[in-house]
C-alpha atoms as a PDB file:
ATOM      1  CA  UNK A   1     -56.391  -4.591   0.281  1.00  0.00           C
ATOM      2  CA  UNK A   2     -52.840  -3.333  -0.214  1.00  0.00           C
ATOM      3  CA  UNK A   3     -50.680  -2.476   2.781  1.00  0.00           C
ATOM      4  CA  UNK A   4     -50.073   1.585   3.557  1.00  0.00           C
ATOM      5  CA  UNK A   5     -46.654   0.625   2.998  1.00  0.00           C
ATOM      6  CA  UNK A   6     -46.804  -0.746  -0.632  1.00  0.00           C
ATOM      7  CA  UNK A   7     -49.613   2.281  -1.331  1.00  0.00           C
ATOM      8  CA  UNK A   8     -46.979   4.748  -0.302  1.00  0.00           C
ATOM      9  CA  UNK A   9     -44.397   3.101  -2.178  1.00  0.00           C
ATOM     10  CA  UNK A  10     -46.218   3.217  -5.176  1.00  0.00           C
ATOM     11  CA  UNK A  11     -46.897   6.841  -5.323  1.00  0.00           C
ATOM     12  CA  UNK A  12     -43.675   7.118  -4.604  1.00  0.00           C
ATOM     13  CA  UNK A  13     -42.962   5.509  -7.940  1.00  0.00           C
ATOM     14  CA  UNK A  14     -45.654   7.638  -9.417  1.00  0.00           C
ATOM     15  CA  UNK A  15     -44.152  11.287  -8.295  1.00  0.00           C
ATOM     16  CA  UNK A  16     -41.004   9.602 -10.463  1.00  0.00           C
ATOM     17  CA  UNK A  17     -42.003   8.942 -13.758  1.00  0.00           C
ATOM     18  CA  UNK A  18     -42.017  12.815 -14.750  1.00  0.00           C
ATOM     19  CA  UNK A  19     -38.558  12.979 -13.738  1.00  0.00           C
ATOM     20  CA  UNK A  20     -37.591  10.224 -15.292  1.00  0.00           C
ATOM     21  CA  UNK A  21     -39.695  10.177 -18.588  1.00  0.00           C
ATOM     22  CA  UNK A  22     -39.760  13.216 -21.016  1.00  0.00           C
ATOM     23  CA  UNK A  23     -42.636  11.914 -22.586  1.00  0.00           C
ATOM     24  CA  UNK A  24     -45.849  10.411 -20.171  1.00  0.00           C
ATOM     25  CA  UNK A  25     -48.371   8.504 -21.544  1.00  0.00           C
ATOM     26  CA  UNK A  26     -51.038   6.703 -19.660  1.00  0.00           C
ATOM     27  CA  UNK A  27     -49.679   3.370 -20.354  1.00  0.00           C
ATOM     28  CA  UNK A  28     -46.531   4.669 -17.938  1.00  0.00           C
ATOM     29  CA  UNK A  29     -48.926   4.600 -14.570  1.00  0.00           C
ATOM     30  CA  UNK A  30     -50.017   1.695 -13.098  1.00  0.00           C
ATOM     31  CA  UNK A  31     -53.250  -0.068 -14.514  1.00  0.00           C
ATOM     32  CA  UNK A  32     -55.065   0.375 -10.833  1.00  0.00           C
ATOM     33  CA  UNK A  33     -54.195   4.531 -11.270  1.00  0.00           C
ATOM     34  CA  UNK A  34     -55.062   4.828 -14.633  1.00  0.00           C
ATOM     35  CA  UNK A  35     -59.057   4.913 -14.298  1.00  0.00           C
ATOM     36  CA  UNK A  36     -58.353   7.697 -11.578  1.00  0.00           C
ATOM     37  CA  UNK A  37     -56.157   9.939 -14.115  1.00  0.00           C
ATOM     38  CA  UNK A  38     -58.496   8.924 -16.772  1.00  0.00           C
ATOM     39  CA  UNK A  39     -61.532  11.194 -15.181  1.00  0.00           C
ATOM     40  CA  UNK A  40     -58.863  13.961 -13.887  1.00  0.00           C
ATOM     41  CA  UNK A  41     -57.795  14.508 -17.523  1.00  0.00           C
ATOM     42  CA  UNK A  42     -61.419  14.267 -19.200  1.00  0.00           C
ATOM     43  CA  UNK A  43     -61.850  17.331 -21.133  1.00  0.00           C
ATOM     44  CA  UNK A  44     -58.193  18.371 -21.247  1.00  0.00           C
ATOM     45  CA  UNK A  45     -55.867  18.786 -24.818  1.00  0.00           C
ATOM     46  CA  UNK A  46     -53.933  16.142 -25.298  1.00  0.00           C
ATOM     47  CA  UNK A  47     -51.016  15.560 -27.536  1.00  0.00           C
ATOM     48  CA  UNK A  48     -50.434  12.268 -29.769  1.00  0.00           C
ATOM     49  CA  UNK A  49     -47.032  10.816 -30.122  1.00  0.00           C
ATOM     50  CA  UNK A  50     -46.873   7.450 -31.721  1.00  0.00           C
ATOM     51  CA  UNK A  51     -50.774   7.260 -31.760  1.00  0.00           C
ATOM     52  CA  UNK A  52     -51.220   7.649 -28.335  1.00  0.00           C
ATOM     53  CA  UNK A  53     -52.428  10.487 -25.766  1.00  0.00           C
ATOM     54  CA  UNK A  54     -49.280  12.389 -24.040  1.00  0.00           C
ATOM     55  CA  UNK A  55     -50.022  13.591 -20.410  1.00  0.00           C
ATOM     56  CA  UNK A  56     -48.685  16.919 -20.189  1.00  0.00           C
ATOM     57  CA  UNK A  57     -45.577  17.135 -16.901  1.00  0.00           C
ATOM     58  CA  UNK A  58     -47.964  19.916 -15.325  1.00  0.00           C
ATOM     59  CA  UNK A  59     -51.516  18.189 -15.612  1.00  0.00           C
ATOM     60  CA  UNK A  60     -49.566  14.672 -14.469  1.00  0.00           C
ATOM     61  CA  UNK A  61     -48.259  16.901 -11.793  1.00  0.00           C
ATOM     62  CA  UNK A  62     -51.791  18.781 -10.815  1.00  0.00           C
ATOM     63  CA  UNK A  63     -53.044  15.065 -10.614  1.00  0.00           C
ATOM     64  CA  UNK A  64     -50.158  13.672  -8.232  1.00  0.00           C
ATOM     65  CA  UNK A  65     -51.537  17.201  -6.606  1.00  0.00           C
ATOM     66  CA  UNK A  66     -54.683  16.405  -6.599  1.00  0.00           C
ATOM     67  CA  UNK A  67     -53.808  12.776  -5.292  1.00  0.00           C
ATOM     68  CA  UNK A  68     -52.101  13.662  -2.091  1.00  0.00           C
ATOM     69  CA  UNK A  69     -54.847  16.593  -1.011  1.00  0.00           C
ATOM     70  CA  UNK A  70     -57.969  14.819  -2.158  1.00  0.00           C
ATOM     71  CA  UNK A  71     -57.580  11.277  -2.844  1.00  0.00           C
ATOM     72  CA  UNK A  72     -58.695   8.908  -5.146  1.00  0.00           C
ATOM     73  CA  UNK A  73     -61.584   8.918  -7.089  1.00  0.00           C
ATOM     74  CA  UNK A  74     -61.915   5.167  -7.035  1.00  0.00           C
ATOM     75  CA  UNK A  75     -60.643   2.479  -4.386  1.00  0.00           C
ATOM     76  CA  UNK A  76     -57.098   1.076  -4.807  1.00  0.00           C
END
């Protein structure tokens, strides 16, 4: 099991990438956050750039939302 430290540090890393990306797609997060953003974002409109899904900055930031108030929906 991960320490808290490298958990926090990764969602530190996650509340960057819409800062530092003008584009998200689900390839940007972390393979052990993806199934977790995967079943936040079922049902929603999504863009395709390049042939792949673009996360919206607001629903990316509703999840990171979600994240810190509710958890995960799977372990880490």
């Amino acid at each position: 099991m991960p320490s808290l430290n490298l958990i926090s540090k990764r969602l530190k890393q996650l509340s960057e990438i819409p800062d530092k990306k003008e584009t998200i797609f689900l390839e940007d997060v972390r393979k052990e956050f993806r199934q977790d953003l995967q079943h936040f974002i079922f049902g929603e409109t999504l863009m395709i750039k390049d042939g792949k899904p673009v996360i919206g900055k607001n629903l990316y930031k509703n999840w990171l939302l979600k994240i810190k108030t509710k958890g995960f929906d799977n372990d880490i």
